[in-house]
N, C-alpha and C. Protein backbone atom coordinates (compact mmCIF):
# COMPACT_ATOMS: atom_id res chain seq x y z
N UNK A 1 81.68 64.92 33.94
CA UNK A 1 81.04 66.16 34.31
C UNK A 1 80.00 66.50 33.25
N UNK A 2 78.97 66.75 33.70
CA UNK A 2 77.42 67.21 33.07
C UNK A 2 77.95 68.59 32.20
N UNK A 3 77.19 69.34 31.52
CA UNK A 3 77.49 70.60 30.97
C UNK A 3 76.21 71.31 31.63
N UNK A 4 74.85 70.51 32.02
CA UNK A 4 74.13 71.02 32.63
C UNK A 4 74.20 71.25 34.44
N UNK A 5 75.10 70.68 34.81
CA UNK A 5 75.34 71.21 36.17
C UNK A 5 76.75 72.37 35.94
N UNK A 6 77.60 71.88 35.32
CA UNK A 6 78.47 72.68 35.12
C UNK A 6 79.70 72.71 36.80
N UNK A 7 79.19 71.26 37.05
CA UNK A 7 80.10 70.60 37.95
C UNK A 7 79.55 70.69 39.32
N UNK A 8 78.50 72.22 39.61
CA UNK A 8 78.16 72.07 40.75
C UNK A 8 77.37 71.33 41.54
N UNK A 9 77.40 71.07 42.31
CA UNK A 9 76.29 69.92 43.51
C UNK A 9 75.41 70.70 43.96
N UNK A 10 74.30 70.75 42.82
CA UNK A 10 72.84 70.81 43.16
C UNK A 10 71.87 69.79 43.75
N UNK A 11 71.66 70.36 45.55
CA UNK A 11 70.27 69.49 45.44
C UNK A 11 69.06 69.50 46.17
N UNK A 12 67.99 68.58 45.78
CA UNK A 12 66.55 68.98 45.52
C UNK A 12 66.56 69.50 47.14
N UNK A 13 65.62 70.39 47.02
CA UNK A 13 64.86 71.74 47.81
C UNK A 13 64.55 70.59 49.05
N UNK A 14 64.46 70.24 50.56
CA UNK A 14 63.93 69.37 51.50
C UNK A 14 62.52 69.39 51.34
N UNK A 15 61.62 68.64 51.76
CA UNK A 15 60.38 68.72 51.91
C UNK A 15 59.81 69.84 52.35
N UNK A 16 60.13 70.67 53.61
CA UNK A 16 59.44 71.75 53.65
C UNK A 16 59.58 72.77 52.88
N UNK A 17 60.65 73.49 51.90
CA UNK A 17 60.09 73.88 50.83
C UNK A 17 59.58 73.50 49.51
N UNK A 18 59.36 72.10 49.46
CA UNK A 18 58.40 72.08 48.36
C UNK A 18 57.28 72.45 48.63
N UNK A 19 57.18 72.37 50.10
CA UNK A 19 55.80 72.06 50.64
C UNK A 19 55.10 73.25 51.21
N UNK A 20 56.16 74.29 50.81
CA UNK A 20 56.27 76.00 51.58
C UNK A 20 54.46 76.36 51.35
N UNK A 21 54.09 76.47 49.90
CA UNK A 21 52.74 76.66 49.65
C UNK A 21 51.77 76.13 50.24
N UNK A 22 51.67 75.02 50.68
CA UNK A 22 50.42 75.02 51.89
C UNK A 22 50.82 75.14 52.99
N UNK A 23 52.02 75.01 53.47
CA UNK A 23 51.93 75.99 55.08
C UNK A 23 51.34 77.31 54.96
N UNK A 24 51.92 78.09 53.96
CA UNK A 24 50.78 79.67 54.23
C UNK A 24 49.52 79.47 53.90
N UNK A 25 49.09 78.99 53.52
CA UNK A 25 47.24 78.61 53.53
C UNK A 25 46.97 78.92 55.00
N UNK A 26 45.81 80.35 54.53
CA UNK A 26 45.47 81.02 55.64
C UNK A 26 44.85 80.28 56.46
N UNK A 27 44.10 80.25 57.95
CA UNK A 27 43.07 79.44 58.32
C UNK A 27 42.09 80.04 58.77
N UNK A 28 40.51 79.34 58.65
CA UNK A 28 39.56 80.09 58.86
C UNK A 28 39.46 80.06 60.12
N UNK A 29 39.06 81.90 60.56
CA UNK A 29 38.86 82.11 62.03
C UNK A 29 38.00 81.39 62.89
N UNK A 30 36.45 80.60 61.87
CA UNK A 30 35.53 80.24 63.05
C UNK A 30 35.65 78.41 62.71
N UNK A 31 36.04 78.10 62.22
CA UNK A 31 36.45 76.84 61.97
C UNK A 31 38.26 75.97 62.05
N UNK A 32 39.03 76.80 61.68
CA UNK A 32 40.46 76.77 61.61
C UNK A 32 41.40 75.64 60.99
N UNK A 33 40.05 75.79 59.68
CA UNK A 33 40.70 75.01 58.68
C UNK A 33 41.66 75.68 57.44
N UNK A 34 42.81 75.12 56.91
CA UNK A 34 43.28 75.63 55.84
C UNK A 34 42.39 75.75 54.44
N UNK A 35 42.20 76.97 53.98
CA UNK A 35 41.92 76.94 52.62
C UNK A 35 42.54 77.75 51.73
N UNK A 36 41.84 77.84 50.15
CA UNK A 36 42.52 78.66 49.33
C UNK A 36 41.39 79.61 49.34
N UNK A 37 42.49 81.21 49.91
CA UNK A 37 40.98 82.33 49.33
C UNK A 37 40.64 82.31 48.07
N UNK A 38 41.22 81.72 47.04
CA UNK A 38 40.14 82.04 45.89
C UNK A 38 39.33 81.49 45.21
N UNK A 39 38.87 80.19 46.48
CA UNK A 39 37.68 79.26 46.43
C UNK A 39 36.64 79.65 47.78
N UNK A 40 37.22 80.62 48.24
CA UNK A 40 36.58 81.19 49.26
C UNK A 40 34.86 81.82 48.95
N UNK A 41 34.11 81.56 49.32
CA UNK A 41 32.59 82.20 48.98
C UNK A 41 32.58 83.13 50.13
N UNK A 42 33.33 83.47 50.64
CA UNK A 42 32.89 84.42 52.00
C UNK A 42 33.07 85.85 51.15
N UNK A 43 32.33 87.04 51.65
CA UNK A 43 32.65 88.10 51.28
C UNK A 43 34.72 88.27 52.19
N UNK A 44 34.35 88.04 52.76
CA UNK A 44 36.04 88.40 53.68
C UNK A 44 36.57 87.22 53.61
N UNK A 45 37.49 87.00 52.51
CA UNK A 45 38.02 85.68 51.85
C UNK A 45 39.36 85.23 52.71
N UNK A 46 40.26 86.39 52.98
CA UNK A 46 41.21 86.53 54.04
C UNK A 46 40.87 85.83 55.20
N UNK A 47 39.54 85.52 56.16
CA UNK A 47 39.39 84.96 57.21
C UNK A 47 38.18 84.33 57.20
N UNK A 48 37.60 83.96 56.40
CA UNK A 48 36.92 82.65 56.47
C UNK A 48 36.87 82.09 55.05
N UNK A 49 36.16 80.81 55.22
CA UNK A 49 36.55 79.91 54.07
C UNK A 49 35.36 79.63 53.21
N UNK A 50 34.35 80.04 54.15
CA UNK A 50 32.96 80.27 53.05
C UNK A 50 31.82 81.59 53.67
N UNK A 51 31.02 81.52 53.17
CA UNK A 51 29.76 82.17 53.71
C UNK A 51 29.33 81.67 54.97
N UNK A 52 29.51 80.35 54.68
CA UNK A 52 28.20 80.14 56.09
C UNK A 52 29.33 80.28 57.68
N UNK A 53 30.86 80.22 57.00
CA UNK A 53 31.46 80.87 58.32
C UNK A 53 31.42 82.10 58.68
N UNK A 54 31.23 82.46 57.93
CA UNK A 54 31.03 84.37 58.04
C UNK A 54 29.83 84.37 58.80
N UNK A 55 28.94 84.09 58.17
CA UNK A 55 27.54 84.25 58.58
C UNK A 55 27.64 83.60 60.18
N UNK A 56 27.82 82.67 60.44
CA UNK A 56 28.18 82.14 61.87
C UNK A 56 28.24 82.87 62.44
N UNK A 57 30.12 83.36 62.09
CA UNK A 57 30.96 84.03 63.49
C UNK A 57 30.19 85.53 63.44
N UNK A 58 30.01 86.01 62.49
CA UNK A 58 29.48 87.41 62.52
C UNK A 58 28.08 87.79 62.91
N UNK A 59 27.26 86.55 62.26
CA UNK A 59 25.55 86.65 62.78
C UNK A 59 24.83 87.27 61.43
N UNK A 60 25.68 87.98 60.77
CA UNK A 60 25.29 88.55 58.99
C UNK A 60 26.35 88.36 58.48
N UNK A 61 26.15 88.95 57.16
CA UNK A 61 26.87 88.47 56.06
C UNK A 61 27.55 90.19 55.85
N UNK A 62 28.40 90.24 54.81
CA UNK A 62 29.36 91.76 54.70
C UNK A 62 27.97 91.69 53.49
N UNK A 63 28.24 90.48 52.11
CA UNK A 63 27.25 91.06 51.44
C UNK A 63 26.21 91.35 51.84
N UNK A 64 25.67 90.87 52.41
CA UNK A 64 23.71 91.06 53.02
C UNK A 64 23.89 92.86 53.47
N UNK A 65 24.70 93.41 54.23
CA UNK A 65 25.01 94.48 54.82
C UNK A 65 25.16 95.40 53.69
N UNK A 66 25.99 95.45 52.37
CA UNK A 66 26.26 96.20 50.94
C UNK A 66 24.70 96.18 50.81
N UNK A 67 23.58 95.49 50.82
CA UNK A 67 22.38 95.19 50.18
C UNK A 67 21.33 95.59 50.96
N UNK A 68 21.19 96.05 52.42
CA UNK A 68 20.38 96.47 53.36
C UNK A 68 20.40 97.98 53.09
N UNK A 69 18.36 98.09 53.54
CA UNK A 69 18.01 99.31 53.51
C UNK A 69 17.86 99.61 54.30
N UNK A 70 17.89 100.92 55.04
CA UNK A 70 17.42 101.57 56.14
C UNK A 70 16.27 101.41 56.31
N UNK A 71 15.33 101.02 57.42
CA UNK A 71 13.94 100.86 57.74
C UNK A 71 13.95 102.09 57.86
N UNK A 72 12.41 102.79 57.06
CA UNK A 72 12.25 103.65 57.36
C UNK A 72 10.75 104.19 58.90
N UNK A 73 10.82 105.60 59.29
CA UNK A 73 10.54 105.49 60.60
C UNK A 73 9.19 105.66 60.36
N UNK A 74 8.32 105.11 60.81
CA UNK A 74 6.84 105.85 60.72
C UNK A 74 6.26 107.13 61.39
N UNK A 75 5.97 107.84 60.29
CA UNK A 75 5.62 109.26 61.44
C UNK A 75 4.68 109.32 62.32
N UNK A 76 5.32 109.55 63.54
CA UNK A 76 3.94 109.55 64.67
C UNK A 76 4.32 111.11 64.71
N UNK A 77 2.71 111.35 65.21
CA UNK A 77 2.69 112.87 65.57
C UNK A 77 2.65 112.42 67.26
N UNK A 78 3.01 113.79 67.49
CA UNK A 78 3.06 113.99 68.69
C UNK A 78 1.34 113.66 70.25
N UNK A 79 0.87 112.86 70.40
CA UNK A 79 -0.32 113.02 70.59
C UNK A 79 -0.61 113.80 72.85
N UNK A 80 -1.24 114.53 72.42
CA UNK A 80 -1.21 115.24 73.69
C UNK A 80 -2.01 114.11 74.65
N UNK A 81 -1.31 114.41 75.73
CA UNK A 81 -2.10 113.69 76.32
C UNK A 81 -2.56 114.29 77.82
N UNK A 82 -3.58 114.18 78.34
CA UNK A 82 -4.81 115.07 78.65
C UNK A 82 -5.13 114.51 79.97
């Protein structure tokens, strides 16, 4: 008898929990590949896996949107018309 088991029958974890950590690897919504968000370049790291999926599925970007100005309106006057 071991002193490090201390007699009990320990044993190794099956493959699916070693392997627990990439089953939750989220997947990207417009592609539906596994990645890690914190290699993610997307502003919304949670559901896509880079920018250019964002930019895809959405048509803009979240950053581009933080960074947009309001066009402003040109004043027309009112012109009568006769």
């Amino acid at each position: 008898m071991s002193t490090i088991t201390d007699g009990r029958d320990e044993q190794a974890p099956p493959n699916s929990a070693r392997d627990a950590e990439i089953v939750k690897m989220p997947k990207c919504t417009r592609c539906n590949l596994a990645y890690l968000p914190s290699k993610s370049t997307s502003a919304l790291r949670l559901t896509y896996c880079s920018f250019l999926c964002e930019l895809g599925d959405l048509g803009f970007s979240m950053a581009g949107l933080e960074h947009m100005e309001r066009a402003k309106k040109a004043d027309t006057e009112a012109v009568a018309v006769e």
